[in-house]
PDB file of N, CA and C in Angstrom:
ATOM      1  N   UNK A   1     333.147  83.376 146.630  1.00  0.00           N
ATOM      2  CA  UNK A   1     332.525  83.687 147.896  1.00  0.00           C
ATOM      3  C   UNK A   1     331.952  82.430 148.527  1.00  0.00           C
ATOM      4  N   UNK A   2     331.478  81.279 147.873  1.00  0.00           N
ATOM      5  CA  UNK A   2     331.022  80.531 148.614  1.00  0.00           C
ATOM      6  C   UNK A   2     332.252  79.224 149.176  1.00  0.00           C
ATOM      7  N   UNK A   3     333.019  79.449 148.052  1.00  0.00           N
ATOM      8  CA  UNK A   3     333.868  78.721 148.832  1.00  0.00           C
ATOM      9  C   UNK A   3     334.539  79.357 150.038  1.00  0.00           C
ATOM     10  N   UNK A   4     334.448  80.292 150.109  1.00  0.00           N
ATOM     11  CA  UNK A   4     334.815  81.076 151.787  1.00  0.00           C
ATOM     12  C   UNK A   4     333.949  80.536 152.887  1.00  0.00           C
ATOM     13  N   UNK A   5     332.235  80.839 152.102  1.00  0.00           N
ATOM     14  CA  UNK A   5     331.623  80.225 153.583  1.00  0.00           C
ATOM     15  C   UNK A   5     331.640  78.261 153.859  1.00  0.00           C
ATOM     16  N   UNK A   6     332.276  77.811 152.498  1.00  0.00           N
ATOM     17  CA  UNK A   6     331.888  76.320 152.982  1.00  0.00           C
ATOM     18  C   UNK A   6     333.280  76.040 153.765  1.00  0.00           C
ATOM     19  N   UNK A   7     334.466  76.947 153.828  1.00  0.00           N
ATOM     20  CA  UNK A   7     335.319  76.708 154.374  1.00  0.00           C
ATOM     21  C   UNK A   7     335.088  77.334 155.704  1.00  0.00           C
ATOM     22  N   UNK A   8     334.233  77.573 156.537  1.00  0.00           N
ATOM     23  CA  UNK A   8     334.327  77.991 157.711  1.00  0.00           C
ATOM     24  C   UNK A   8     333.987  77.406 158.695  1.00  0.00           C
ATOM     25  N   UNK A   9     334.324  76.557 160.168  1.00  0.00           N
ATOM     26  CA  UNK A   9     334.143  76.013 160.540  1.00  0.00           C
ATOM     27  C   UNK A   9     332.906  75.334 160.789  1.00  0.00           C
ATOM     28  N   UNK A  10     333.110  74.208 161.419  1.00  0.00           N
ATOM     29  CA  UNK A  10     331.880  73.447 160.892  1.00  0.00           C
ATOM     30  C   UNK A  10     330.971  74.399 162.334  1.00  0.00           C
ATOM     31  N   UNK A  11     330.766  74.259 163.742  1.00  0.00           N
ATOM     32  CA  UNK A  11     330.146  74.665 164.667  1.00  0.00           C
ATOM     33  C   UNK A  11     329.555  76.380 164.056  1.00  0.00           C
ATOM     34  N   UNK A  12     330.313  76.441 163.249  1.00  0.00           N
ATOM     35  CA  UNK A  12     329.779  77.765 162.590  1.00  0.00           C
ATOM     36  C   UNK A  12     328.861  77.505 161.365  1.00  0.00           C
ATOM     37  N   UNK A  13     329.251  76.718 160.709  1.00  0.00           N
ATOM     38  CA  UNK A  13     328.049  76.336 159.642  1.00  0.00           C
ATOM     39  C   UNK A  13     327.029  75.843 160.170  1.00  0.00           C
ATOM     40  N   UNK A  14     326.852  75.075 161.697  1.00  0.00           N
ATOM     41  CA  UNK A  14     326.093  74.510 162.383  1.00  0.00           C
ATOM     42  C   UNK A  14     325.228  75.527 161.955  1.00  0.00           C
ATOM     43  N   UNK A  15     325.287  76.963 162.584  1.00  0.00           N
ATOM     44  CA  UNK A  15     324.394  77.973 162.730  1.00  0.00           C
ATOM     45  C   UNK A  15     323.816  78.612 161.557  1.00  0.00           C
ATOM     46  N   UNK A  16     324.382  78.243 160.590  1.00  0.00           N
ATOM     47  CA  UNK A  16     323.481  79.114 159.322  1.00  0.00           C
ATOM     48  C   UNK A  16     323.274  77.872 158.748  1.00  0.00           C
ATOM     49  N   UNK A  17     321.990  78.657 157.169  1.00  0.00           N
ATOM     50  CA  UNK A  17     322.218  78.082 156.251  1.00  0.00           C
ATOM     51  C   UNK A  17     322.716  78.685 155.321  1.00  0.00           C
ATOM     52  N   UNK A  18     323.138  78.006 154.606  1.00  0.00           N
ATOM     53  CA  UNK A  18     323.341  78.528 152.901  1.00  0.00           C
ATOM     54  C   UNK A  18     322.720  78.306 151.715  1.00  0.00           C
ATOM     55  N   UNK A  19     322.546  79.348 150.975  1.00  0.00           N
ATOM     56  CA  UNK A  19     321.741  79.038 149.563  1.00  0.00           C
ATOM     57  C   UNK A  19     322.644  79.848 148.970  1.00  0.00           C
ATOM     58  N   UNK A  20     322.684  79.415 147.890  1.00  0.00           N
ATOM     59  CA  UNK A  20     323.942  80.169 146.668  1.00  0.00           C
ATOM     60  C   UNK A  20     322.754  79.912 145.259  1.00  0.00           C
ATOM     61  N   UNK A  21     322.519  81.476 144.960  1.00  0.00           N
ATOM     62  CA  UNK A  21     321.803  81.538 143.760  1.00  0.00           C
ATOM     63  C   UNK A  21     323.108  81.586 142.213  1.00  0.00           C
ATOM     64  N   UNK A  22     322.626  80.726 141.777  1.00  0.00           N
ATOM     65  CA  UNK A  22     323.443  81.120 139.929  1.00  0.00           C
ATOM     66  C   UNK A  22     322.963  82.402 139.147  1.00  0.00           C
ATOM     67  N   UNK A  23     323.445  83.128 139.009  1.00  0.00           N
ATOM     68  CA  UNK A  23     323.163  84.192 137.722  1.00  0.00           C
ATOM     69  C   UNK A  23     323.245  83.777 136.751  1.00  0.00           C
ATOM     70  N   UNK A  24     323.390  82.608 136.489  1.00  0.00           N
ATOM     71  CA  UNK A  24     323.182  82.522 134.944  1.00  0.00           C
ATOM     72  C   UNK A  24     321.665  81.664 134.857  1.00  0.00           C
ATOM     73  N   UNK A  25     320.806  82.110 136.142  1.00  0.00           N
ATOM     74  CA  UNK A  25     319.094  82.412 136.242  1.00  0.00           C
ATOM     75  C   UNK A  25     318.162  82.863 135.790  1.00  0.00           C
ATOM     76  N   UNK A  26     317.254  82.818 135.779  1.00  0.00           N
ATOM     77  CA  UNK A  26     316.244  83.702 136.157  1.00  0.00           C
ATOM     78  C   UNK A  26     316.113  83.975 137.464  1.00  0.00           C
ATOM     79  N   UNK A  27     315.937  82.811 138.694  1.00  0.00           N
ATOM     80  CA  UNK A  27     316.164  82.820 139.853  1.00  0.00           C
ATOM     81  C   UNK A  27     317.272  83.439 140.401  1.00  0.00           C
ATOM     82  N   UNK A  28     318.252  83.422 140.366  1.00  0.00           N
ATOM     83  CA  UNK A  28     319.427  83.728 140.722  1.00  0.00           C
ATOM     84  C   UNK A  28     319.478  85.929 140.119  1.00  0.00           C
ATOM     85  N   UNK A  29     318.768  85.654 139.163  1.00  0.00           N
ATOM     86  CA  UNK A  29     318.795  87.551 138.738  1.00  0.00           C
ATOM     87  C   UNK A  29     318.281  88.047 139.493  1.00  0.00           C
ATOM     88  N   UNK A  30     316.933  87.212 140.207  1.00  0.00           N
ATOM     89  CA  UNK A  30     315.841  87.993 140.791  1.00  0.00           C
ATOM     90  C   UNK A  30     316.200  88.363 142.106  1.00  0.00           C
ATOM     91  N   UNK A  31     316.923  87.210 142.873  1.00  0.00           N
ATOM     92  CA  UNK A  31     317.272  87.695 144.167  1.00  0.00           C
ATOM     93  C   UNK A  31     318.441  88.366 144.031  1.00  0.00           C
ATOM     94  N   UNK A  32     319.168  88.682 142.950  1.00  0.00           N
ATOM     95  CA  UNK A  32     320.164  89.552 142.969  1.00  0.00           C
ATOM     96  C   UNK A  32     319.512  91.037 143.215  1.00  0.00           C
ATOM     97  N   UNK A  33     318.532  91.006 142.457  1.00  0.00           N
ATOM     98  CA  UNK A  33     317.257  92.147 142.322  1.00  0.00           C
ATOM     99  C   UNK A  33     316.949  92.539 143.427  1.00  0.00           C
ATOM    100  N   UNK A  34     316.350  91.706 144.088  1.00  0.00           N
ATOM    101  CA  UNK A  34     315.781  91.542 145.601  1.00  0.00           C
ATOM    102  C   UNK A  34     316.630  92.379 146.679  1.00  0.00           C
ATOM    103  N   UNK A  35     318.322  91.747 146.563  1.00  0.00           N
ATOM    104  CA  UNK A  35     318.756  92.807 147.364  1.00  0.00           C
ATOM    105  C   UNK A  35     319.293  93.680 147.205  1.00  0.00           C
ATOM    106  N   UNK A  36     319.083  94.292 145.975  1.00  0.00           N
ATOM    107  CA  UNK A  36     319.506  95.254 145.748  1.00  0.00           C
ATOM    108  C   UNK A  36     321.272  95.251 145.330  1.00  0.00           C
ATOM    109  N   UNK A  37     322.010  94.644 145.110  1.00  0.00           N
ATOM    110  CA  UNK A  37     322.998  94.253 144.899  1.00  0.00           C
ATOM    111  C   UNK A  37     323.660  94.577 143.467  1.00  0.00           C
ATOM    112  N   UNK A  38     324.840  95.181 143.630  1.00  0.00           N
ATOM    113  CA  UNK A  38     325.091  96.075 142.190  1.00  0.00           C
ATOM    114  C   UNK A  38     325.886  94.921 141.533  1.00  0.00           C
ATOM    115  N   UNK A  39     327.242  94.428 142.483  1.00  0.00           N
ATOM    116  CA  UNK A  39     328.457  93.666 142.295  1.00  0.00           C
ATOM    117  C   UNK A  39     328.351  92.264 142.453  1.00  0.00           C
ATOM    118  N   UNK A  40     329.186  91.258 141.485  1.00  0.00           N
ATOM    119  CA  UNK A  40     329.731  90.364 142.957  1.00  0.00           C
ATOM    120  C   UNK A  40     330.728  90.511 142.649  1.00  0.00           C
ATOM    121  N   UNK A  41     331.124  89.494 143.953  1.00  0.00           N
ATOM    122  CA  UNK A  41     330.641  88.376 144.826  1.00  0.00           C
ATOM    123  C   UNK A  41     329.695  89.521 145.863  1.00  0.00           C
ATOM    124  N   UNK A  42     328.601  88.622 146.783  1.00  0.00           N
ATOM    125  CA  UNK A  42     327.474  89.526 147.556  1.00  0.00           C
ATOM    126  C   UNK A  42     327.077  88.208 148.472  1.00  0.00           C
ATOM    127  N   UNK A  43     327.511  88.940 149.560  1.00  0.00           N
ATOM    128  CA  UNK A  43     326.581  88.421 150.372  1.00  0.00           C
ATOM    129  C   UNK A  43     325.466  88.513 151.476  1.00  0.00           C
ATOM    130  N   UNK A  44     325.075  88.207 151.727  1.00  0.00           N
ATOM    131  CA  UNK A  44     323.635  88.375 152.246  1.00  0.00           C
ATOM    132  C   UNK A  44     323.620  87.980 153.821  1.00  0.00           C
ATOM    133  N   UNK A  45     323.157  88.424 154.885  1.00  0.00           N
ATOM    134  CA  UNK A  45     323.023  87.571 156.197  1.00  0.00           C
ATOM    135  C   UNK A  45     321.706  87.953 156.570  1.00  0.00           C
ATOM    136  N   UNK A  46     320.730  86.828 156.974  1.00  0.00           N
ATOM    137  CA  UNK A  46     319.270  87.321 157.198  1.00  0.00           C
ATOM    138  C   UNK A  46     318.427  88.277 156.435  1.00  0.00           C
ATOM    139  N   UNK A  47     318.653  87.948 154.897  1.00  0.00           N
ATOM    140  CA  UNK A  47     317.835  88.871 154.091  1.00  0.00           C
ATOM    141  C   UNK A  47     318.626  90.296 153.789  1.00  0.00           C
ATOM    142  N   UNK A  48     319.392  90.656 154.450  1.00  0.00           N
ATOM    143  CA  UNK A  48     319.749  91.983 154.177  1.00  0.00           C
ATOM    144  C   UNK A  48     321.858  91.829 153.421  1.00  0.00           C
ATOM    145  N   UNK A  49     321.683  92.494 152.464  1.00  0.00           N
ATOM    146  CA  UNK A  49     322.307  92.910 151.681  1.00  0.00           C
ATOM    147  C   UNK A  49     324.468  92.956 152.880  1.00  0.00           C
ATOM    148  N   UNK A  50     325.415  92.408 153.176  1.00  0.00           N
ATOM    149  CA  UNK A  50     326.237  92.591 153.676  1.00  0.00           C
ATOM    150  C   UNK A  50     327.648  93.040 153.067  1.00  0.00           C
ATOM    151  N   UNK A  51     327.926  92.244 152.414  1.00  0.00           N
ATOM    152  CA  UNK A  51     329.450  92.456 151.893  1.00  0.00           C
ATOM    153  C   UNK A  51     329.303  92.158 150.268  1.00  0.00           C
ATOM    154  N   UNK A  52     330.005  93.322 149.257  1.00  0.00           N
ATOM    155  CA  UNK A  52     329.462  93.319 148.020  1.00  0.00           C
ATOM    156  C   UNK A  52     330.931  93.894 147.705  1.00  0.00           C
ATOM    157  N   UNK A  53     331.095  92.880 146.618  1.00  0.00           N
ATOM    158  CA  UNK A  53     332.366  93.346 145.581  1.00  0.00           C
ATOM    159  C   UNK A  53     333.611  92.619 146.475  1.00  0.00           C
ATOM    160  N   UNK A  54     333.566  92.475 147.562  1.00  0.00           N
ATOM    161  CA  UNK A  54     334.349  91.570 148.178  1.00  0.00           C
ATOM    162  C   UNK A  54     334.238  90.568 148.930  1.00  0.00           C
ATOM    163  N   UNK A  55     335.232  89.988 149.139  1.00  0.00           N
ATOM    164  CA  UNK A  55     335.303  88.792 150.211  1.00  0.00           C
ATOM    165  C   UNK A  55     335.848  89.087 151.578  1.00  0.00           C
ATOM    166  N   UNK A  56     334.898  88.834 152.838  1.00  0.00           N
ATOM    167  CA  UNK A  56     335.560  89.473 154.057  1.00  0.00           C
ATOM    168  C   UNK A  56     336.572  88.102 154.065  1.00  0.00           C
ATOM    169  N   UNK A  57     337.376  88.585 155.613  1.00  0.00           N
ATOM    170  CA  UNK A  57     337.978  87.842 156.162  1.00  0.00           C
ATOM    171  C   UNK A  57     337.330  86.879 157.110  1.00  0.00           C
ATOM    172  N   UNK A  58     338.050  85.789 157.014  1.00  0.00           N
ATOM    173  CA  UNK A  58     336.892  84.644 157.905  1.00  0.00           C
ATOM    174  C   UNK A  58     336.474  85.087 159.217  1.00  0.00           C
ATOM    175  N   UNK A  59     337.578  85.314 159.680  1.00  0.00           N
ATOM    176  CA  UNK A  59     337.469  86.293 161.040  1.00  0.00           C
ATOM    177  C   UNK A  59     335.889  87.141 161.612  1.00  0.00           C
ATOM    178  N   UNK A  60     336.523  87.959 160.214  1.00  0.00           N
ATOM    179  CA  UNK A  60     335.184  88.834 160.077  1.00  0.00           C
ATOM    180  C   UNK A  60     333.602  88.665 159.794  1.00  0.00           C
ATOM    181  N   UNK A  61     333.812  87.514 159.181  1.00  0.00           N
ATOM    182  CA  UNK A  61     332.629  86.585 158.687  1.00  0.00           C
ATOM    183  C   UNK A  61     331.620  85.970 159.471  1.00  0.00           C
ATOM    184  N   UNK A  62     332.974  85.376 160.060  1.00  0.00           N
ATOM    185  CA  UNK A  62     332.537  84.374 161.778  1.00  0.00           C
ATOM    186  C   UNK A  62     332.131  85.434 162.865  1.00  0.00           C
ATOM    187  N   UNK A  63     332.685  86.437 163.136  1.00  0.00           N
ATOM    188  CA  UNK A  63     332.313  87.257 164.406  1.00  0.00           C
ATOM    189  C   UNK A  63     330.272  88.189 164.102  1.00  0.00           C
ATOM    190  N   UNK A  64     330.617  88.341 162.587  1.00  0.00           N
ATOM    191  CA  UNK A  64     328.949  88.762 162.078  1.00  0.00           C
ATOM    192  C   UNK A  64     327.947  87.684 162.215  1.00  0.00           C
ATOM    193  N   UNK A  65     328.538  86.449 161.636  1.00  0.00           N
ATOM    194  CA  UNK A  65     327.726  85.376 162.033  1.00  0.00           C
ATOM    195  C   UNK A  65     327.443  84.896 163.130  1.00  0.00           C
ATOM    196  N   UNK A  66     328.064  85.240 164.106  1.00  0.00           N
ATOM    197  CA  UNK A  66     328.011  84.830 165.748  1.00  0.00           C
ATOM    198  C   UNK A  66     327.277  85.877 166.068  1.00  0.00           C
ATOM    199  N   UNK A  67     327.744  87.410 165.973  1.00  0.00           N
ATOM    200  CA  UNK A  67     326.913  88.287 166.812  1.00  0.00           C
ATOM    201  C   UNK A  67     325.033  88.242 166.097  1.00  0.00           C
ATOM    202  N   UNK A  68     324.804  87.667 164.545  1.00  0.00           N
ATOM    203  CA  UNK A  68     323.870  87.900 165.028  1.00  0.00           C
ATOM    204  C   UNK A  68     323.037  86.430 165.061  1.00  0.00           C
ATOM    205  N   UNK A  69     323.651  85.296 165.331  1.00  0.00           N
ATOM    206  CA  UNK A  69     323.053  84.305 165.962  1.00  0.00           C
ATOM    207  C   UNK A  69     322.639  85.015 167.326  1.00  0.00           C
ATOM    208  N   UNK A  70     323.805  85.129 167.657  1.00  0.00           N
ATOM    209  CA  UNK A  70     323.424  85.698 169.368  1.00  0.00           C
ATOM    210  C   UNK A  70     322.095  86.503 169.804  1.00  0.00           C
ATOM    211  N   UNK A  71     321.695  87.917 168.301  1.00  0.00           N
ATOM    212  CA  UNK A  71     320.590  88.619 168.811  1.00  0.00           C
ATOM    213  C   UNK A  71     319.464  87.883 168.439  1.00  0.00           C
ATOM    214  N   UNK A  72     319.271  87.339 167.514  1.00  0.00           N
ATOM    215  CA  UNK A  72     318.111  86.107 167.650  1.00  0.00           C
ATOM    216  C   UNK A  72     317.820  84.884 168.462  1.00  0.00           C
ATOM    217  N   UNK A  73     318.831  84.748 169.142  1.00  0.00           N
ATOM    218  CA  UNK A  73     319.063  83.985 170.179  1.00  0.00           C
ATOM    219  C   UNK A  73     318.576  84.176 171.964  1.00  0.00           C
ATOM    220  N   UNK A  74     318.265  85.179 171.900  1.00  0.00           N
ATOM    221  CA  UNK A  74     318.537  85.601 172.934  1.00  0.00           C
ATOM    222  C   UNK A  74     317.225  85.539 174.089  1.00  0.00           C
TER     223      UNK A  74
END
């Protein structure tokens, strides 16, 4: 999964950040904990829990990441 998001354009990485927790943590268990997250790969956008057990399509990735730059943006 993270190599999905480091492959996504750069004007798009402009807009986020990334943190990638290890499970083989303590840290990394806890925020697994945190969101509630059963599976991976998991990912997360603004704290809340998004795509779990799979990998979207970049497409799909990029258009979530844009729409919600946009509502904080606004």
């Amino acid at each position: 999964m993270a190599e999905s998001v480091k492959a996504l354009p750069n004007e798009i990485q402009k807009l986020i950040e990334v943190k990638e927790w290890d499970m083989r943590t303590l840290k990394g268990v806890d925020r697994f904990r945190e969101l509630r997250a059963r599976s991976l790969p998991s990912v997360a956008l603004d704290g809340a829990l998004l795509y779990e057990s799979l990998i979207p399509g970049q497409e799909e990735l990029i258009a979530e990441i844009e729409r919600r730059f946009k509502e904080k943006n606004l």
